[in-house]
N, C-alpha and C. Protein backbone atom coordinates (compact mmCIF):
# COMPACT_ATOMS: atom_id res chain seq x y z
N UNK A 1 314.89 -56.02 186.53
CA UNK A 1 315.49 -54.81 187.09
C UNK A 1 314.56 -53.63 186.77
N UNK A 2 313.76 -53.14 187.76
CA UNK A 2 313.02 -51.93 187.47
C UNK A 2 313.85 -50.53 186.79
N UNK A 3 314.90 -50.58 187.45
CA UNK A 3 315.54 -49.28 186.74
C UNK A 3 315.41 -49.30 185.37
N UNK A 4 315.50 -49.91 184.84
CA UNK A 4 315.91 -50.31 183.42
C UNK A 4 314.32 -50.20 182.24
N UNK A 5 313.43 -50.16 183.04
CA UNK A 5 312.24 -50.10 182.33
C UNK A 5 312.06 -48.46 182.33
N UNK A 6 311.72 -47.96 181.21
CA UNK A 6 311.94 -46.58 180.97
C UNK A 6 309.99 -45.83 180.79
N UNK A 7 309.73 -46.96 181.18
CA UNK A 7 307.95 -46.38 180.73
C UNK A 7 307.75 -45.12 182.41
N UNK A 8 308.05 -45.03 183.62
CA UNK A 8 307.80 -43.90 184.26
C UNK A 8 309.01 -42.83 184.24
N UNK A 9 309.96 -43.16 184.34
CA UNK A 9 311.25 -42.44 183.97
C UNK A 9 311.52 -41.67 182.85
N UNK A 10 310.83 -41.86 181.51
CA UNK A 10 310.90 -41.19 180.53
C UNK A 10 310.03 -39.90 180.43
N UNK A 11 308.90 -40.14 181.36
CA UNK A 11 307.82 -39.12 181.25
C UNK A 11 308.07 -38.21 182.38
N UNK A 12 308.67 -38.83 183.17
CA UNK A 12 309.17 -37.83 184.14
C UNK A 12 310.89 -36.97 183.59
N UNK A 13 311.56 -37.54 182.68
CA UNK A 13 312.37 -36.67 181.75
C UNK A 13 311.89 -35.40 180.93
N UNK A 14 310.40 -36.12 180.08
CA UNK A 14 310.12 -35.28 179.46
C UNK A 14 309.28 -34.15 179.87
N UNK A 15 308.23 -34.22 181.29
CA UNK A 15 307.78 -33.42 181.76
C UNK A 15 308.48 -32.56 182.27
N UNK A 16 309.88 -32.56 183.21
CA UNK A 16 310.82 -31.80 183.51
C UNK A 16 311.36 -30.81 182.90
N UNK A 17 312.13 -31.79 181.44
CA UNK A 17 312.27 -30.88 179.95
C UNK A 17 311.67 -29.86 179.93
N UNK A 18 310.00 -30.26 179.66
CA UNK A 18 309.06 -29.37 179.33
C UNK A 18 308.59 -28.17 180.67
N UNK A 19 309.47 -28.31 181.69
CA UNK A 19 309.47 -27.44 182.40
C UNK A 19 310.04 -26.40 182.58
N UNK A 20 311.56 -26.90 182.04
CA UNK A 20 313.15 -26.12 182.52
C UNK A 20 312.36 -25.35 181.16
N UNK A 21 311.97 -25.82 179.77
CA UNK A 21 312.48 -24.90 178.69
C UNK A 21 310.96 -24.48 178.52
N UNK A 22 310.02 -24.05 178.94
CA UNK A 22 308.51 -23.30 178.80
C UNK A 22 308.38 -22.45 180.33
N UNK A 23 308.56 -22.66 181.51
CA UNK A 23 308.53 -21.45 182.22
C UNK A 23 309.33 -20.93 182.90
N UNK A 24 311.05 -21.56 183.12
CA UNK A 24 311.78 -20.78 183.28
C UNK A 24 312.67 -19.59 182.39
N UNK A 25 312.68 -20.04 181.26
CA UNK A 25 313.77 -19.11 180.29
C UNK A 25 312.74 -17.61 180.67
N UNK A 26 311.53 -17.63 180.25
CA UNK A 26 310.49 -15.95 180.29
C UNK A 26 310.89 -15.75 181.80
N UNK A 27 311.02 -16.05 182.71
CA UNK A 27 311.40 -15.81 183.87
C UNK A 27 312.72 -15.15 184.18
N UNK A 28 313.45 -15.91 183.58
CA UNK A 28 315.22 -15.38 183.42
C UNK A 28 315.01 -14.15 182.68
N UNK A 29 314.54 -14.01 181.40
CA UNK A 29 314.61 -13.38 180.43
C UNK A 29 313.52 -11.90 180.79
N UNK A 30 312.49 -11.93 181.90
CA UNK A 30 312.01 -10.73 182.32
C UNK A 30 312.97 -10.48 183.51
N UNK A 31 313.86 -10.93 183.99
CA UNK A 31 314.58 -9.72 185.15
C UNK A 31 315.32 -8.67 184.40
N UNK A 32 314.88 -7.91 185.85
CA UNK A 32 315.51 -6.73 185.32
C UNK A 32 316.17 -6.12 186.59
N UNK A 33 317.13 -5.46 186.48
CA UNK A 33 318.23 -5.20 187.71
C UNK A 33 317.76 -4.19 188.65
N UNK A 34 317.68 -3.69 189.86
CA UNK A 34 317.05 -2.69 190.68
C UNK A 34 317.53 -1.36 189.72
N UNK A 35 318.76 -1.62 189.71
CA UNK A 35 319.75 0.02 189.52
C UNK A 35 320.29 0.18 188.38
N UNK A 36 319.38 0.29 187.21
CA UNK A 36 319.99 0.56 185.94
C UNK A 36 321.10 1.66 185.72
N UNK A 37 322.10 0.95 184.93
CA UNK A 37 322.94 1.96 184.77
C UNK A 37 322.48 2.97 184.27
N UNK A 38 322.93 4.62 184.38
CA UNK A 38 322.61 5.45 183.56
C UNK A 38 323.35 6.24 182.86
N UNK A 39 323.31 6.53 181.48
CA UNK A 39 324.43 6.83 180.87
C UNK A 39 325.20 7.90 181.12
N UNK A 40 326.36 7.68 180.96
CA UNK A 40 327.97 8.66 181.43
C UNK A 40 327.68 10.22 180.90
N UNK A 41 328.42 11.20 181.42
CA UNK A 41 328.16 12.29 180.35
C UNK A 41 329.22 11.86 179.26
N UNK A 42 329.32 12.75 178.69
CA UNK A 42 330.01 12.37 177.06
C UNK A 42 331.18 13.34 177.38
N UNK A 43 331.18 14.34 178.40
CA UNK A 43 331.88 15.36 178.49
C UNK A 43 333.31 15.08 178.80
N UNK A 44 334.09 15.69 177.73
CA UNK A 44 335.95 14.85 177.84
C UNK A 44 336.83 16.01 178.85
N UNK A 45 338.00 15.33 179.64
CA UNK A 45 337.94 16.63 180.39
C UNK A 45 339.40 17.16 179.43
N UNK A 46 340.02 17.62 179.86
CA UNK A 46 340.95 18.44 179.04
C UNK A 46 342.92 17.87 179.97
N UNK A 47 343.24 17.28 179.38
CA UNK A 47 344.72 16.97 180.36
C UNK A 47 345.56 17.96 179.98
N UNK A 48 346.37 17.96 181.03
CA UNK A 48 347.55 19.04 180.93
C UNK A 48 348.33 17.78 181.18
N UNK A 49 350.12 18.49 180.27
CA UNK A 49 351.17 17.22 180.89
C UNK A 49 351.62 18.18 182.32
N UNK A 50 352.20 16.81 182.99
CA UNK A 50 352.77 16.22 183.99
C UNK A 50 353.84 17.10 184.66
N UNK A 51 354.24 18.47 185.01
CA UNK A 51 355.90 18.73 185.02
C UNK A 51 356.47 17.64 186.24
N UNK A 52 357.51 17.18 185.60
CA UNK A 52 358.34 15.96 186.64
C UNK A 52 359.39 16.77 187.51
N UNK A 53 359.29 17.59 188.77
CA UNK A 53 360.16 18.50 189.02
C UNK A 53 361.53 17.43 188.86
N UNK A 54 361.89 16.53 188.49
CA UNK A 54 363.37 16.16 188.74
C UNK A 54 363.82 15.68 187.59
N UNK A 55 362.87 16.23 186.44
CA UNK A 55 363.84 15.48 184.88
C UNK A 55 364.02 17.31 184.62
C-alpha cells in the first residue's frame, strides 16, 4: 500500500510546516489597516437632567 509509506509524504508535511510557520506569520503580523483609528478627544460634555413634563 503506497499510502502507508511515509518517506514522500513526510517531507512534504514538513516542508509545508516550514512554510505556514517562517513566511506567513511576518506577513500577518506586518498588516496594517488603511484607516487607523485616531484618538477621541478626552473632552466630557456636561449633562443636564431630563424634565419629564408628566411626572
Amino acid at each position: 500500500m503506497p499510502q502507508l509509506n511515509p518517506a514522500p509524504w513526510l517531507m512534504i508535511l514538513i516542508f509545508s510546516w516550514f512554510v505556514f510557520l517562517t513566511l506567513i506569520p511576518p506577513k500577518v503580523l506586518a498588516h496594517t489597516y488603511p484607516n487607523e483609528p485616531s484618538p477621541r478627544d478626552t473632552k466630557t460634555f456636561e449633562t443636564k437632567p431630563w424634565n419629564w413634563p408628566w411626572y
